[in-house]
Each structure stands twice: as structure tokens, then as C-alpha cells.
Protein backbone atom coordinates (compact mmCIF):
# COMPACT_ATOMS: atom_id res chain seq x y z
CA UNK A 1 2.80 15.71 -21.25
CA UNK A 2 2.25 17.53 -18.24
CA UNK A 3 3.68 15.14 -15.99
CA UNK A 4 6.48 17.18 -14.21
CA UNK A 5 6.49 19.31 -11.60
CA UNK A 6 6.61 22.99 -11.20
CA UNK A 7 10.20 24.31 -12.66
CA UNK A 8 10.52 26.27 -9.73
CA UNK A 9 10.25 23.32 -7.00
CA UNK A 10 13.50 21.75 -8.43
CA UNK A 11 12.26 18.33 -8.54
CA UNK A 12 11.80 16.12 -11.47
CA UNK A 13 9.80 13.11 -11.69
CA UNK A 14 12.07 9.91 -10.63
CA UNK A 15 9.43 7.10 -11.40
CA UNK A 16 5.70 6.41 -11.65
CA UNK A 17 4.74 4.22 -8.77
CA UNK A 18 0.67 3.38 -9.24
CA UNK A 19 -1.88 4.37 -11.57
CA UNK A 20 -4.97 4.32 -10.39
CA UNK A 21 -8.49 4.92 -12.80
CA UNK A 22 -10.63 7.98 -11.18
CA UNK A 23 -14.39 6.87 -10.36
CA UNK A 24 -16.83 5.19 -12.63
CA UNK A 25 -19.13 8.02 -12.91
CA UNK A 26 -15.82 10.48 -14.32
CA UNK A 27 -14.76 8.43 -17.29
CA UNK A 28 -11.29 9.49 -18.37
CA UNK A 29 -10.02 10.12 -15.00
CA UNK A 30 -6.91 8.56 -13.91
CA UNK A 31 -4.66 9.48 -10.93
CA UNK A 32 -0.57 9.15 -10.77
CA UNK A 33 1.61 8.95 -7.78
CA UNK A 34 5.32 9.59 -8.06
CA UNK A 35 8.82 9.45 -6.28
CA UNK A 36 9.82 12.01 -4.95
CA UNK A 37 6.14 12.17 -3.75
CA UNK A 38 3.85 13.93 -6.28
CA UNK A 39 -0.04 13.12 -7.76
CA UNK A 40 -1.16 14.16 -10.96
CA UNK A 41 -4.53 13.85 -12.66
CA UNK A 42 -5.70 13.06 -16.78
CA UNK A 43 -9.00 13.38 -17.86
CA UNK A 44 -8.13 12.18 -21.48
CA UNK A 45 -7.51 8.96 -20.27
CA UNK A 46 -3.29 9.59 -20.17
CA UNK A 47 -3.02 11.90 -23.07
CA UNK A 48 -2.01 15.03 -20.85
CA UNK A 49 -1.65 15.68 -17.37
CA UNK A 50 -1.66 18.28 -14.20
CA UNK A 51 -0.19 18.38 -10.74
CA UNK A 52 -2.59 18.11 -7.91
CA UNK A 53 -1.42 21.53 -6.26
CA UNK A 54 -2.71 20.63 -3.19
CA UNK A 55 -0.40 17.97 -2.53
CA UNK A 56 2.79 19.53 -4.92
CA UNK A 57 1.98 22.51 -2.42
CA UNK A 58 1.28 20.44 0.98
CA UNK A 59 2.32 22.23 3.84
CA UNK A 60 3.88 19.01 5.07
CA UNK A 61 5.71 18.49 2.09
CA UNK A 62 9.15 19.68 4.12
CA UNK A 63 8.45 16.84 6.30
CA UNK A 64 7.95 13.54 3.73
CA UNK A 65 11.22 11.64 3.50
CA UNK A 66 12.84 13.57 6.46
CA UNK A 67 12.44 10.47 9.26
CA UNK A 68 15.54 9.15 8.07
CA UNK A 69 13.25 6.43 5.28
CA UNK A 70 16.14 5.57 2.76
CA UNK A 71 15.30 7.23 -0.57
CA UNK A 72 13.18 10.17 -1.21
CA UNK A 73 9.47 9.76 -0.90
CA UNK A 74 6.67 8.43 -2.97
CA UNK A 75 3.22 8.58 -3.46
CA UNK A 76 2.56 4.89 -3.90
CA UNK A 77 -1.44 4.37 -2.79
CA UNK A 78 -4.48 5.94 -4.28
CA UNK A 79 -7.62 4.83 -3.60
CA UNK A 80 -11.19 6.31 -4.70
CA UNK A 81 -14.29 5.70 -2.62
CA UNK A 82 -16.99 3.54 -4.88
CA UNK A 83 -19.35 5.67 -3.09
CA UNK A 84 -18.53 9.47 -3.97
CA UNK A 85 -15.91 10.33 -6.97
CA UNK A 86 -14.44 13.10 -4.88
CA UNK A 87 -13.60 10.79 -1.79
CA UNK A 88 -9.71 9.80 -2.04
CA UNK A 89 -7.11 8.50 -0.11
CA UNK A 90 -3.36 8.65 -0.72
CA UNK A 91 -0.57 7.16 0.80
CA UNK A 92 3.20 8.14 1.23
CA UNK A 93 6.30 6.40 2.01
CA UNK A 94 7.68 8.60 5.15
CA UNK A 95 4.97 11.25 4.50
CA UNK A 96 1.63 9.62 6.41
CA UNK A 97 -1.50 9.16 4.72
CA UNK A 98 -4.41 11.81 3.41
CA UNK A 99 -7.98 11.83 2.78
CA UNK A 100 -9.96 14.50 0.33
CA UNK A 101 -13.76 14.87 0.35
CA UNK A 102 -13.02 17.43 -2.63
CA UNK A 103 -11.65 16.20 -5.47
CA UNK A 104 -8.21 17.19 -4.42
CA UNK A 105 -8.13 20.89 -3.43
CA UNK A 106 -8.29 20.07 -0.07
CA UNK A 107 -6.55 17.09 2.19
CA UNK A 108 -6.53 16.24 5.54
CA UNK A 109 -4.04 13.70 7.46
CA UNK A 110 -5.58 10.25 8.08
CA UNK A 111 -3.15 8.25 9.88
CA UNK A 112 -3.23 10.28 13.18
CA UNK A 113 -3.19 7.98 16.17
CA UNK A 114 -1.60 4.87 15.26
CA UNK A 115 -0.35 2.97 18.33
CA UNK A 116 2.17 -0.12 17.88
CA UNK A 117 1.16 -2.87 19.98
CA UNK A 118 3.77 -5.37 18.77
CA UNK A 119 7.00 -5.66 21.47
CA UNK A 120 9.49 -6.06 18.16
CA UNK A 121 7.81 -3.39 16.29
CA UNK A 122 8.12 -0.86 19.62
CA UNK A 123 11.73 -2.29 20.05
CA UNK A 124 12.28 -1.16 16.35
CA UNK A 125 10.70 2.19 16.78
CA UNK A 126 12.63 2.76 19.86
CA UNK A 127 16.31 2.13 18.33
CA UNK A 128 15.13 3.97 14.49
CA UNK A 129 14.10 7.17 17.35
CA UNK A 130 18.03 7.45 18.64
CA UNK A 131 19.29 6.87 15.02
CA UNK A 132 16.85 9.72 13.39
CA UNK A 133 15.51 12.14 16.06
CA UNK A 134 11.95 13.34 14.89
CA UNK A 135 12.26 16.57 13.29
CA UNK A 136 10.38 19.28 14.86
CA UNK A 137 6.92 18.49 13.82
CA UNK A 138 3.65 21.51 12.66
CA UNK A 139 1.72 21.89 16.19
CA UNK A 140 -1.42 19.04 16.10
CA UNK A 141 0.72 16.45 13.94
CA UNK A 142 1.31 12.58 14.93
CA UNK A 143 4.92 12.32 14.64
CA UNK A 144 3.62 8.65 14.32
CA UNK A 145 1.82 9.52 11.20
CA UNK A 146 5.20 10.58 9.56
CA UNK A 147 6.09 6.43 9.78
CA UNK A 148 5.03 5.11 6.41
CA UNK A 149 2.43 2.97 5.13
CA UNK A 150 3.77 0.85 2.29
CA UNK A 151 0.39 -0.17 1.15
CA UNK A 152 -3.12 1.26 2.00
CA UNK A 153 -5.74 -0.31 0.67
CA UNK A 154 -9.89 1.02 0.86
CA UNK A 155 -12.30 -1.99 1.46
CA UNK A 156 -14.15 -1.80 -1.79
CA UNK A 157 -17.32 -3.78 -0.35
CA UNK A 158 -17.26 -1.65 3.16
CA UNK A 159 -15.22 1.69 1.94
CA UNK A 160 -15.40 3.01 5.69
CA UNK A 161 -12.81 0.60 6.01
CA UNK A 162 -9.14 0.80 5.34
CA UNK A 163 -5.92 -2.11 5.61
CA UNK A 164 -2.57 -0.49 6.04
CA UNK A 165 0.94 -2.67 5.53
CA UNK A 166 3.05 -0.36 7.51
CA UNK A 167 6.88 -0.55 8.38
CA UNK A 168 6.09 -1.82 11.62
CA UNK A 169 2.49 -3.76 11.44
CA UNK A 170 -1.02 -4.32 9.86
CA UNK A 171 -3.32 -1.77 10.48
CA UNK A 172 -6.94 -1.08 10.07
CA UNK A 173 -9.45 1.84 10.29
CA UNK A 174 -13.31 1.50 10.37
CA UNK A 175 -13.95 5.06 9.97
CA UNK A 176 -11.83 5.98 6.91
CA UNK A 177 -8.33 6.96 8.66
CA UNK A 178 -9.98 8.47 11.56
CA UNK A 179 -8.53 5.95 14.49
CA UNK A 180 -6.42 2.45 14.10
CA UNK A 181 -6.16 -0.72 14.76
CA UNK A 182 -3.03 -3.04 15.17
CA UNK A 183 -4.01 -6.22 13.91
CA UNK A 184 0.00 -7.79 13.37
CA UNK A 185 -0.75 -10.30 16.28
CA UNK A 186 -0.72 -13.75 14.81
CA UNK A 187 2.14 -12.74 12.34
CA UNK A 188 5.40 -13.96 12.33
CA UNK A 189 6.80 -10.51 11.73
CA UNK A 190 5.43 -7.17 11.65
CA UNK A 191 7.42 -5.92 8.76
CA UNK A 192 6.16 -6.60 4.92
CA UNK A 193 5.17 -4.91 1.99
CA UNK A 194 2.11 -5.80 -0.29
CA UNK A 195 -1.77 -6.28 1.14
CA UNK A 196 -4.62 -7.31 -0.86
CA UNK A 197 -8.17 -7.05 -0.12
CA UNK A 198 -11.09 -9.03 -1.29
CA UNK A 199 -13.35 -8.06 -3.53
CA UNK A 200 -16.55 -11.16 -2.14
CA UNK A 201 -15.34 -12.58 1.29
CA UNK A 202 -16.41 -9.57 3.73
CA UNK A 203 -13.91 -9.32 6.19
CA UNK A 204 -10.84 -11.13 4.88
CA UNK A 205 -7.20 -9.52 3.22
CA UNK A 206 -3.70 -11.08 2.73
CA UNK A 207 -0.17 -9.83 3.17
CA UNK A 208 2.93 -11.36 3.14
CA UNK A 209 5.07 -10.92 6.33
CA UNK A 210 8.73 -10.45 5.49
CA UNK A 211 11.76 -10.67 7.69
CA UNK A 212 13.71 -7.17 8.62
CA UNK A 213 16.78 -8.41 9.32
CA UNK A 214 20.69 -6.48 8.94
CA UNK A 215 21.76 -4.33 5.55
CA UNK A 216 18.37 -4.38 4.40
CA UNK A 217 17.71 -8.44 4.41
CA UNK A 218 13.91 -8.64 3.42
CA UNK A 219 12.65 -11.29 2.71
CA UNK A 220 10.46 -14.99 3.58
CA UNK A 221 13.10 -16.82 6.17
CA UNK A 222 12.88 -19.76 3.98
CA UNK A 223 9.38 -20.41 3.20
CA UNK A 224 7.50 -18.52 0.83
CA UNK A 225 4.30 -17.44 2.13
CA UNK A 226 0.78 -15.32 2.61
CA UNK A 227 -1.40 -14.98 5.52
CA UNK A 228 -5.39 -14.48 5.16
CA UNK A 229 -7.46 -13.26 7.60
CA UNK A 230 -10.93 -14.00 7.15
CA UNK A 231 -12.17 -11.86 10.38
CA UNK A 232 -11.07 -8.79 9.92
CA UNK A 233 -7.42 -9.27 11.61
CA UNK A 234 -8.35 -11.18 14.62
CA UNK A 235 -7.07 -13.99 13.51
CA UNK A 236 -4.60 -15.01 10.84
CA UNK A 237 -3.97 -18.56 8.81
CA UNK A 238 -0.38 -19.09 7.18
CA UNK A 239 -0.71 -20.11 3.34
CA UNK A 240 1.80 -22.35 1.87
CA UNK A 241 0.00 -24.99 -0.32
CA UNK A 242 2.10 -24.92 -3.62
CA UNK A 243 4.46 -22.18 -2.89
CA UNK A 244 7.73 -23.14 -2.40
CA UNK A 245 10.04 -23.66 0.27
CA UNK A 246 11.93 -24.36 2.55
CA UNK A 247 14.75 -23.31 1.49
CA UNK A 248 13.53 -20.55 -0.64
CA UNK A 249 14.22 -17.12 0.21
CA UNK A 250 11.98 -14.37 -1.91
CA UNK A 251 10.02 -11.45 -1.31
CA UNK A 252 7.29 -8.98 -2.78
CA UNK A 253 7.01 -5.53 -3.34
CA UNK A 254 4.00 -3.68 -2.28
CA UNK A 255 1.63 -3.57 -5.31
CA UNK A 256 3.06 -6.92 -6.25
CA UNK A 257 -0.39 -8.78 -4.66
CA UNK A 258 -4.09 -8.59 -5.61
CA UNK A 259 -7.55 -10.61 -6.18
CA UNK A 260 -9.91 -11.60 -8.30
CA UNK A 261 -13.37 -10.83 -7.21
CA UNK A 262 -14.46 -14.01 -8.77
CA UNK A 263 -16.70 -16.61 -7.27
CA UNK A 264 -14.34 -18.31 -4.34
CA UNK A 265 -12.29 -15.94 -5.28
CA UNK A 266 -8.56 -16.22 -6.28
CA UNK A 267 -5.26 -14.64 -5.17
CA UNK A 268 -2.21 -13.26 -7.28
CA UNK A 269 1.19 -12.88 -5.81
CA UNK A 270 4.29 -11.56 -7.98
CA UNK A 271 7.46 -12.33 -6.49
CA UNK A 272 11.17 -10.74 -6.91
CA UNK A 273 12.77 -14.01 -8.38
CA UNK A 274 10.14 -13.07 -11.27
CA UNK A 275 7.39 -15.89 -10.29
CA UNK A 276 3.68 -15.76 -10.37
CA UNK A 277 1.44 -17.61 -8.40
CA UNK A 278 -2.11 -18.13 -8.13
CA UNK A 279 -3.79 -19.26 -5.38
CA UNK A 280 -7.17 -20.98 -5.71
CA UNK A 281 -10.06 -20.57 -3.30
CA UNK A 282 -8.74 -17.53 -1.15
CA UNK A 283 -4.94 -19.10 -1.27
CA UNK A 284 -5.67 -22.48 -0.26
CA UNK A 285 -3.50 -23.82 -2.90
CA UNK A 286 -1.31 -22.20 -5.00
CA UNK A 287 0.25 -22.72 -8.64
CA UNK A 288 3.01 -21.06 -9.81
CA UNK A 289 1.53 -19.88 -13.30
CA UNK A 290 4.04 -20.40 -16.69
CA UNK A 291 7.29 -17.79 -17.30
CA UNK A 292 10.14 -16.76 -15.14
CA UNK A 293 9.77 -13.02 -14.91
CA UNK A 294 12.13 -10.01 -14.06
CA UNK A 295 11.45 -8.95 -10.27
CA UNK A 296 7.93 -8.10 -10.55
CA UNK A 297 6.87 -5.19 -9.03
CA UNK A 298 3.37 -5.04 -9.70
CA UNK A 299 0.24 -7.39 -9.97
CA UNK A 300 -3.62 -6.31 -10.88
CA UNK A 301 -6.34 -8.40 -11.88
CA UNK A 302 -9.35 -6.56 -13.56
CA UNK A 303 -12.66 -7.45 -14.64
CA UNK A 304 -13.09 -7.18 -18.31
CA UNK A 305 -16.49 -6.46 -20.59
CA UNK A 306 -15.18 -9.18 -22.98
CA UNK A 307 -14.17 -12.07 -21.23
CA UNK A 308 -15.17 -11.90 -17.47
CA UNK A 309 -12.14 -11.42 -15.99
């Protein structure tokens, strides 16, 4: 109930893309993002829900989707700061990302300034620009902004820090949005989907690079396989202990990867053949866990009161 939007927008609610719970100190609070792009907020745990106006009613709204992305747009990444319940951050597919330091009424653009460093990700930029001329953009906005994460990510042990897995890199911000980082170098492509952060190891994430090839080809040339960084994106270390290949062409989708926050602390990687795989020690070896799946679009492990984990 409650999970629509206004009757006079003309848009209805295409899928649910993440659910994310609210803070620990609001109990009942969860947050939904939706295609075409949308959030709405419970505080009975599910049992009813509201639009965010603020984002139904964004002034950029016009803009999300209108790049030339393929699809309409989604609201696929919320985040909530550990520190402060009313501290969010949002992310949408052709639409940029957003921060709030209110609870919602208010948001503010936080993926100003990103600069591609990679030559194949400029290259790319450069031949999407002559296929889908900008549209004219609000005076002050990034027309780089428009280009869409497809997974942010908030550090939850340093929450000034954010990992982006754009279209066209890895990104990072130190001061929640504010400037960014490319950090692709030392990955075979710049293109991918799903990044996970740790939950222990301080400055280490994973993503798994896909190749962007013609009619929409993406996927691991051949070898299945995630790359850690354990510095922060300086460096990167390719992962293929137990995962198969060569010869095996998958992908994932972007909430299809996550970790543990156990002692030496495990990853989780859902794939679109339907596999599972968990990878021991921060992914230095992997087992493909029982079942053959259908595509699997999302993966989340959670600590539980009853068992640990």
C-alpha cells in the first residue's frame, strides 16, 4: 500500500530495485528505490508506504533517463550514514547521485566533478556524446553527473567515504560525493556492474570488471573473476581461485555482490548462469556453494541475533 506514485505524474511503479533498512536508532524504517526512478519510505516495517516528494518532485527529474541510457531510470542505491539517521545517499541509473542531511526533504547532487582518466572510457564517452548530444542541462549542473553510477556504495567503517561502479570506471570520494577519484587503473576494463565493500579490512572493496563489447555483450571474456583492492584503489589483485574459467563467459548484476563482516572476512558473488560463490579470506579462494539458480540479481549477507551471521 502506498507504493505508487502520484496519479497525476503518469508513472506507475515498473519494479523494486533495493530495499534498504533506515538507521538503527529509527526502528521500522525502510527505504525503496524504483524504476522509473522513485524512493519511498515505511515506518511499519513494509506494511504501508509514502513517496519521498523530494525526489518524486526533483527538479532534475526531466533530466534522469534522457542521456540516451537504454530503459527508463532507477533508483537502485541507498545508503544511510551509521553516523546520523538523516544522512543518505541515493543513486540513479542516468540521473547522478544525491546526498540529504534531512531526512529527505532536501537533496543535493553528489557526483559533481567526476573526471575519466581511463583512454577507453574517454574514447567511449566521446563516441556515446555524437550518438546522444547532452540535453541542455539547469545552469551549475555536471553534465558528467547525468552518466550513471550502477552501484554506490558508503564505507560503513569510514562513512566519509564512498565506491562508485560507474558506466565508465571505479570511483571514490573521501568527502561524501563532494570531489572524485578514478581508481579503474589496474582493471582490465572500466565497465562492470556490482561493488562490495568490507565491513573489517579498512581500505579494501571488490568489483567485477565486465567486457562492453557490440549489442550489449557484457560479460567476463572467458574467465570469471573479482578484483580486490586492499589500498583504497591504488592497486588492484585479480581473483580467480575456484571460479571457473576459461572458457566461461558470465556476468553479475549490480547488487549481485556483498561481504560478510566476519573475522577474515568472506565474499559473496551471484552470477547470471544462477551460481553462487563464496570466497574465503577476502576472495582468495572461492567455492561455488550447492544449487543452480535463476540469474541472480541480488546477494546480501546480514548479521543475525540468533546465529552470528
Amino acid at each position: 500500500p502506498g507504493l505508487a506514485f502520484p496519479a497525476d505524474m503518469g508513472l506507475a511503479v515498473g519494479y523494486v530495485w533495493h530495499v534498504e533498512p533506515g538507521h538503527a536508532a529509527t526502528p521500522g524504517v525502510l527505504y525503496a528505490g524504483t524504476q522509473p526512478a522513485g524512493m519511498f519510505r515505511s515506518d511499519d516495517w513494509g506494511e504501508s508506504w509514502s513517496p519521498v516528494e523530494a525526489i518524486t518532485h526533483h527538479k532534475l527529474r526531466p533530466l534522469w533517463g534522457a542521456t540516451g541510457s537504454v530503459g527508463e531510470s532507477s533508483l537502485h542505491s541507498i545508503q544511510v550514514d551509521p553516523r546520523e539517521p538523516n544522512r543518505l545517499f541515493i543513486s540513479i541509473s542516468s540521473g547522478g547521485s544525491y546526498m540529504t542531511e534531512d531526512g529527505g526533504e532536501t537533496w543535493t547532487l553528489c557526483s559533481h566533478g567526476i573526471v575519466v582518466t581511463t583512454p577507453a572510457a574517454k574514447e567511449f564517452l566521446a563516441e556515446i556524446a555524437e550518438m546522444f548530444p547532452n540535453p541542455e542541462l539547469p545552469e551549475g549542473v555536471d553534465p558528467a553527473a547525468l552518466d550513471e553510477f550502477h552501484k554506490l556504495r558508503l564505507d560503513p567503517k569510514n562513512p566519509d567515504r564512498l565506491w562508485g561502479q560507474s558506466h565508465v570506471g571505479v570511483f571514490k570520494s573521501e568527502d561524501r560525493g563532494q570531489h572524485w577519484e578514478d581508481v579503474t587503473n589496474g582493471l582490465p576494463s572500466f565497465h562492470g556492474f556490482p561493488i562490495a565493500v568490507t565491513k573489517r579490512a579498512p581500505d579494501r572493496a571488490f568489483v567485477v570488471p565486465l567486457e562492453y563489447g557490440p549489442n550489449n555483450f557484457r560479460v567476463c571474456p572467458g574467465q570469471l573473476a573479482v578484483y580486490r583492492t586492499s589500498d583504497a584503489g591504488k592497486t588492484w589483485d585479480r581473483l580467480t581461485n575456484g571460479l571457473p574459467g576459461p572458457n566461461d563467459y558470465q556476468s553479475a548484476y549490480r547488487q549481485a555482490l556483498d561481504t560478510d563482516g566476519v573475522e577474515e572476512e568472506g565474499v559473496y558473488l551471484g552470477t547470471t548462469n544462477g551460481e553462487v560463490y563464496f570466497g574465503r579470506d577476502g576472495g582468495e579462494k572461492w567455492t561455488r556453494l550447492p544449487g543452480t539458480l535463476p540469474p541472480i540479481l541480488s546477494v546480501t549477507a546480514f548479521e543475525s541475533s540468533s546465529a552470528g551471521l
